[in-house]
N, C-alpha and C. Protein backbone atom coordinates (compact mmCIF):
# COMPACT_ATOMS: atom_id res chain seq x y z
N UNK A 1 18.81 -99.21 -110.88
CA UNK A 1 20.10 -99.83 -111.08
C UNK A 1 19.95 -101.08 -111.96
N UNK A 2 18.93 -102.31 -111.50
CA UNK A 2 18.92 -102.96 -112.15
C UNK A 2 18.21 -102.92 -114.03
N UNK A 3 17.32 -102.02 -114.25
CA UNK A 3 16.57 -102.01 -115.37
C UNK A 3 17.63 -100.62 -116.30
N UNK A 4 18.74 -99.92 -115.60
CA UNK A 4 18.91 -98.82 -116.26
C UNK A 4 20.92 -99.10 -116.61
N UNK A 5 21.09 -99.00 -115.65
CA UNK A 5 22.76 -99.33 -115.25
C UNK A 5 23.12 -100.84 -115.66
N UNK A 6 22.95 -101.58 -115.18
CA UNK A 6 23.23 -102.97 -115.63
C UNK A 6 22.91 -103.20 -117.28
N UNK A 7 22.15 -103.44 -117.51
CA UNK A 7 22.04 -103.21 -119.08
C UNK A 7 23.00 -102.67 -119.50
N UNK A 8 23.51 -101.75 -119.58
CA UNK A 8 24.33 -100.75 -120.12
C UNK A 8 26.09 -101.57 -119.75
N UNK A 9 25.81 -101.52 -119.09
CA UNK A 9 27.23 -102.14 -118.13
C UNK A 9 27.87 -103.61 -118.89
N UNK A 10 26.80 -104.47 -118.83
CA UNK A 10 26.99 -106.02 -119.29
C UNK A 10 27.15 -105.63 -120.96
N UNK A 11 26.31 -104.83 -121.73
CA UNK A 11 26.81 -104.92 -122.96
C UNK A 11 27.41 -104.45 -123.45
N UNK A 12 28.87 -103.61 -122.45
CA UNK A 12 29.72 -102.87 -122.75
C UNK A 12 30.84 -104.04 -122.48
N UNK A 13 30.98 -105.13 -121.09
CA UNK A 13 31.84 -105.87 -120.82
C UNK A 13 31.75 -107.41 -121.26
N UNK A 14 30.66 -107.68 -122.16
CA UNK A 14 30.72 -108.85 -122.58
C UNK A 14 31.94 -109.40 -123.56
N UNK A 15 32.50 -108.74 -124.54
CA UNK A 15 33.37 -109.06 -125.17
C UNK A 15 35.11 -109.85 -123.60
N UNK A 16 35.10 -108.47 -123.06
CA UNK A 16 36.13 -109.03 -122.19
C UNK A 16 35.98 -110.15 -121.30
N UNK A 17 35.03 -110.69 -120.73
CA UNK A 17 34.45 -111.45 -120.16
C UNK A 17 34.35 -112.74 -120.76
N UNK A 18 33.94 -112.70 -122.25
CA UNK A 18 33.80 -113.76 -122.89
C UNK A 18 35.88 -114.28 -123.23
N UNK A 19 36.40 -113.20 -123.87
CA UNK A 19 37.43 -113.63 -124.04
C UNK A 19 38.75 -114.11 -122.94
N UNK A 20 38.15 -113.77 -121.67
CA UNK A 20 38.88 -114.47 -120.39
C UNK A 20 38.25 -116.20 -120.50
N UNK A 21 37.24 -116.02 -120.44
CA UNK A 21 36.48 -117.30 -119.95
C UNK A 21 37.33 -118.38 -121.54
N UNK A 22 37.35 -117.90 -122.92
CA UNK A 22 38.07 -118.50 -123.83
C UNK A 22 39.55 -118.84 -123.20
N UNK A 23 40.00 -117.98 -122.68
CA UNK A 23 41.82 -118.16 -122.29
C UNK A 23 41.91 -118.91 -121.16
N UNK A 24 40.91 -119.04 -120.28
CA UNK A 24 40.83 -119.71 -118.95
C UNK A 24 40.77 -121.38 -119.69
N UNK A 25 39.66 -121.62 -120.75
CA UNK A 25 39.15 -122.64 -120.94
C UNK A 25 40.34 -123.57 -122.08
N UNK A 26 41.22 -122.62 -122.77
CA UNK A 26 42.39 -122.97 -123.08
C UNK A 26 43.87 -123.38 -122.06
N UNK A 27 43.56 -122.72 -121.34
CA UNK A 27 44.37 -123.01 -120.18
C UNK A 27 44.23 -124.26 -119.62
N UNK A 28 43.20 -124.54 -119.75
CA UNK A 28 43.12 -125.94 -118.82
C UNK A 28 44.15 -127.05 -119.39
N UNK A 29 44.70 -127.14 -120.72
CA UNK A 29 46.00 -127.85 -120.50
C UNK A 29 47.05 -127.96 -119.89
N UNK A 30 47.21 -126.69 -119.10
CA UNK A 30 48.32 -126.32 -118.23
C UNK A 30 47.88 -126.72 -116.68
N UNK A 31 46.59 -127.69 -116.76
CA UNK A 31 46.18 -127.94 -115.02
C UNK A 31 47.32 -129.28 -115.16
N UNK A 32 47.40 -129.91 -116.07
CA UNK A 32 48.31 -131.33 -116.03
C UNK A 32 49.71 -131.22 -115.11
N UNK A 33 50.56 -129.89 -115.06
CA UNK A 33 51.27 -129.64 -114.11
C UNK A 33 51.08 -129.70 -112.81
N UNK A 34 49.64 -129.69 -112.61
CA UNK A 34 49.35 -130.08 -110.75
C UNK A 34 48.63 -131.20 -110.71
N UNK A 35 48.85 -132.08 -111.48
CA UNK A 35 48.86 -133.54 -112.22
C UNK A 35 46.78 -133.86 -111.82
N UNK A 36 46.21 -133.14 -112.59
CA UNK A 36 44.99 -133.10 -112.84
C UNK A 36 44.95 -133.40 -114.06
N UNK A 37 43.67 -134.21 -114.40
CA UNK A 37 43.78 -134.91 -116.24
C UNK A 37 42.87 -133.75 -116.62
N UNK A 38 43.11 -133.30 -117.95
CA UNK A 38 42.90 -132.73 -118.70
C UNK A 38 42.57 -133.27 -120.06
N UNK A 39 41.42 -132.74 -121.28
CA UNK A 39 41.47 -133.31 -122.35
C UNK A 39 42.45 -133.90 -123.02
N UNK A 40 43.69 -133.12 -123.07
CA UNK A 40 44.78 -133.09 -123.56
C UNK A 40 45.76 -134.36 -122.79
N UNK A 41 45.71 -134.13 -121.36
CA UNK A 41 46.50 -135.40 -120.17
C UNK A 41 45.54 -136.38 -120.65
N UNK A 42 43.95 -136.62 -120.91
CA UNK A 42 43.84 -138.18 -121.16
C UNK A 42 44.08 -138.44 -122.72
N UNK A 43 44.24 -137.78 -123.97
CA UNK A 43 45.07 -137.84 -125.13
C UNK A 43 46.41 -138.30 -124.99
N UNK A 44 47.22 -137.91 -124.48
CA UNK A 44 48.93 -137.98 -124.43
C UNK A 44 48.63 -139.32 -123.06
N UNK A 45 48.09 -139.69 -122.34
CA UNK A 45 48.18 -141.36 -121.64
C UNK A 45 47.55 -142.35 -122.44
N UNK A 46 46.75 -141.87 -123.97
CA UNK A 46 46.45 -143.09 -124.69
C UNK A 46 47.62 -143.54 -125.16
N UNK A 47 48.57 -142.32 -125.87
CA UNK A 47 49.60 -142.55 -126.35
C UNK A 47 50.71 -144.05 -125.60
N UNK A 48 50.71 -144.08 -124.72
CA UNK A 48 51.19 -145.24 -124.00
C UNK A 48 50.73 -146.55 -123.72
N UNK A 49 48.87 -146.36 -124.06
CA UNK A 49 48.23 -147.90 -123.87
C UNK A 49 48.39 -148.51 -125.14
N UNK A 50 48.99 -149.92 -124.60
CA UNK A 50 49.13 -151.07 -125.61
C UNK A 50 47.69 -151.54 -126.36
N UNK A 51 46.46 -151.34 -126.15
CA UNK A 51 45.34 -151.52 -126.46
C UNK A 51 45.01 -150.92 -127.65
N UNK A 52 45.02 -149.57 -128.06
CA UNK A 52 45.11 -147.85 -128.68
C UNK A 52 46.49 -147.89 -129.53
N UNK A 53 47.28 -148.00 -128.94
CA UNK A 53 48.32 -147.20 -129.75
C UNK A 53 48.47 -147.78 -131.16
N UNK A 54 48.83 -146.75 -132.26
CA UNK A 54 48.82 -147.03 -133.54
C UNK A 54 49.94 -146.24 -133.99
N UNK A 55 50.47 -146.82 -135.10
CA UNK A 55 51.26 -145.39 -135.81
C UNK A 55 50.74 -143.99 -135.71
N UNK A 56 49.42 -144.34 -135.78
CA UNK A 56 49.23 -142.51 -135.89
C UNK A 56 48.03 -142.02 -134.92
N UNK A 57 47.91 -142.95 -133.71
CA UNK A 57 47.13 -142.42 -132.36
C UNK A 57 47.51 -140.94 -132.49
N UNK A 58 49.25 -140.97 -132.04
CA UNK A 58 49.45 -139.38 -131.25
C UNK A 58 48.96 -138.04 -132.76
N UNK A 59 48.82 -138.37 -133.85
CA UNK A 59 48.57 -137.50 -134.57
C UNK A 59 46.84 -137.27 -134.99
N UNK A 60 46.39 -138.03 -135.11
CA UNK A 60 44.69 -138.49 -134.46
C UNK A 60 44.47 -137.94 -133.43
N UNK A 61 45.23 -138.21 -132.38
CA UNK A 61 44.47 -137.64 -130.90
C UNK A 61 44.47 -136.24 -130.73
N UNK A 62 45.50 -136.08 -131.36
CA UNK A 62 46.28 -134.11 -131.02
C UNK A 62 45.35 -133.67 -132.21
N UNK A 63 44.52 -134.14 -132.93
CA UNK A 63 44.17 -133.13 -134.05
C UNK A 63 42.53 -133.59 -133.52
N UNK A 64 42.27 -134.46 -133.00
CA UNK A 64 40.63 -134.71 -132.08
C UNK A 64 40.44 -133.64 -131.33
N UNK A 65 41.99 -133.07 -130.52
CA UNK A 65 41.91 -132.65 -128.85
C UNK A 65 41.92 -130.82 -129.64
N UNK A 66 42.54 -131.00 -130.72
CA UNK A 66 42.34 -129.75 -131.48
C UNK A 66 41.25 -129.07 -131.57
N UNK A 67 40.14 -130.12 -132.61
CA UNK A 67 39.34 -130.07 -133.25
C UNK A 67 38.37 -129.43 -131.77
N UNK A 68 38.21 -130.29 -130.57
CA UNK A 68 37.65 -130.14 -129.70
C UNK A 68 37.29 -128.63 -128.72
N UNK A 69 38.99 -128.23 -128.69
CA UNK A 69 39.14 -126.72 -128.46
C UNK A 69 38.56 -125.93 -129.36
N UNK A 70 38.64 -126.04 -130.82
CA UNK A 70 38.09 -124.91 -131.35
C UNK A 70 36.87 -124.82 -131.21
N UNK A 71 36.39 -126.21 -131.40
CA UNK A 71 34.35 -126.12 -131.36
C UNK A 71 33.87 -125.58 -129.76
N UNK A 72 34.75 -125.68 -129.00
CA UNK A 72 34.02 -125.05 -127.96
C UNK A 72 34.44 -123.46 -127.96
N UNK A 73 35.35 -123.17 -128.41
CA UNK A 73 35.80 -121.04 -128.32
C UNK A 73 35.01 -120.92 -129.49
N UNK A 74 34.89 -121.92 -130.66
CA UNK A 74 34.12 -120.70 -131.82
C UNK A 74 32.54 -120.37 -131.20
N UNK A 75 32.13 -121.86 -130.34
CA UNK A 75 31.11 -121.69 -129.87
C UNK A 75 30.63 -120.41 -128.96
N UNK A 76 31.50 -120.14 -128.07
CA UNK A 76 32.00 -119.57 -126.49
C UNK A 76 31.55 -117.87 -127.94
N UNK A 77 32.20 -117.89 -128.58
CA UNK A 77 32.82 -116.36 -129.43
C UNK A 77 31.43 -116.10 -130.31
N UNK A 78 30.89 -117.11 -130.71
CA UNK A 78 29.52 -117.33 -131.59
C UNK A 78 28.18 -116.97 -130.41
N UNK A 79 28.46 -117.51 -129.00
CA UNK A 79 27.43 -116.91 -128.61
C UNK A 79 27.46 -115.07 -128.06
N UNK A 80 28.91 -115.37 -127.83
CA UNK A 80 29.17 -113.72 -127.42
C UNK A 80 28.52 -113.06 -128.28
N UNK A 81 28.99 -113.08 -129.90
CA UNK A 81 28.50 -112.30 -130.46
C UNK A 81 26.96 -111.98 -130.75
N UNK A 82 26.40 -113.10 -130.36
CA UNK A 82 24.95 -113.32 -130.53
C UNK A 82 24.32 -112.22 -129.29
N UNK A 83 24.75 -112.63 -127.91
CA UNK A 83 24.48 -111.65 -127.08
C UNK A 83 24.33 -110.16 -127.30
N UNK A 84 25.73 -109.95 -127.91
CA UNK A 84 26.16 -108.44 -127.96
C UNK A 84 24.52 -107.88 -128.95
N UNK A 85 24.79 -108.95 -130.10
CA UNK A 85 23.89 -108.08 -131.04
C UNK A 85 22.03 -107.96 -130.44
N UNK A 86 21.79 -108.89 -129.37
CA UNK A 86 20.88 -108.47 -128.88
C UNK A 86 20.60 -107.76 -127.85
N UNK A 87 21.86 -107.26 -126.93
CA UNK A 87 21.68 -105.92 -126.15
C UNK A 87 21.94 -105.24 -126.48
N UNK A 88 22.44 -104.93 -128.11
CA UNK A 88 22.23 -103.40 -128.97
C UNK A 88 21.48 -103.05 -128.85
N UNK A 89 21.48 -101.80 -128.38
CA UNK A 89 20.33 -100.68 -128.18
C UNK A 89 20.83 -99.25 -128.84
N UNK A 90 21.80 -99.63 -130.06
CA UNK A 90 22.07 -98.58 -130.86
C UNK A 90 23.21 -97.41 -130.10
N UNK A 91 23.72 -97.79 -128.82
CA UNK A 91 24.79 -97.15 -128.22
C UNK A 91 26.15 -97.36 -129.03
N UNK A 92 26.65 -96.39 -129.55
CA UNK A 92 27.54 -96.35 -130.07
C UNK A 92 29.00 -96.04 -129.58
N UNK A 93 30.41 -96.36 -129.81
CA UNK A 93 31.18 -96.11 -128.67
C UNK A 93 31.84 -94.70 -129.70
């Protein structure tokens, strides 16, 4: 099971797996509704400190909190693919 089945199994479900764990990890802006801070919740409370705020904090911060999401899914999608191509074992679908 483990040396024959599993193998086979994981490099058939890695793509779906990886792309939940991307939508989960995008999601986490939506924890701010059960008033948990989030990348995004401590971006939008700079917006209000007198210390920070600038004409163009909120457009700076939202394109930081941007920048931030993508480098971690291209990452998240960059290793998937890295995986996949090394449990090719030439199975074709």
């Amino acid at each position: 099971m483990t040396f024959v089945i599993l193998p086979q199994a994981i490099k058939l479900v890695i793509p779906g797996i990886v792309n939940t764990f991307i939508g989960m990890f995008k999601d986490t802006s939506l924890v701010t509704i059960i008033s948990m801070y989030d990348l995004l919740g401590i971006v939008k409370a700079s917006f209000g400190d007198s210390s920070w705020i600038t004409p163009v904090t909120p457009l700076t911060g939202l394109i930081f909190a941007g920048f931030v999401f993508w480098i971690f899914c291209f990452g998240m999608s960059r290793y998937s693919a890295f995986i996949e191509r090394r449990l090719d074992t030439g199975h074709k679908r």
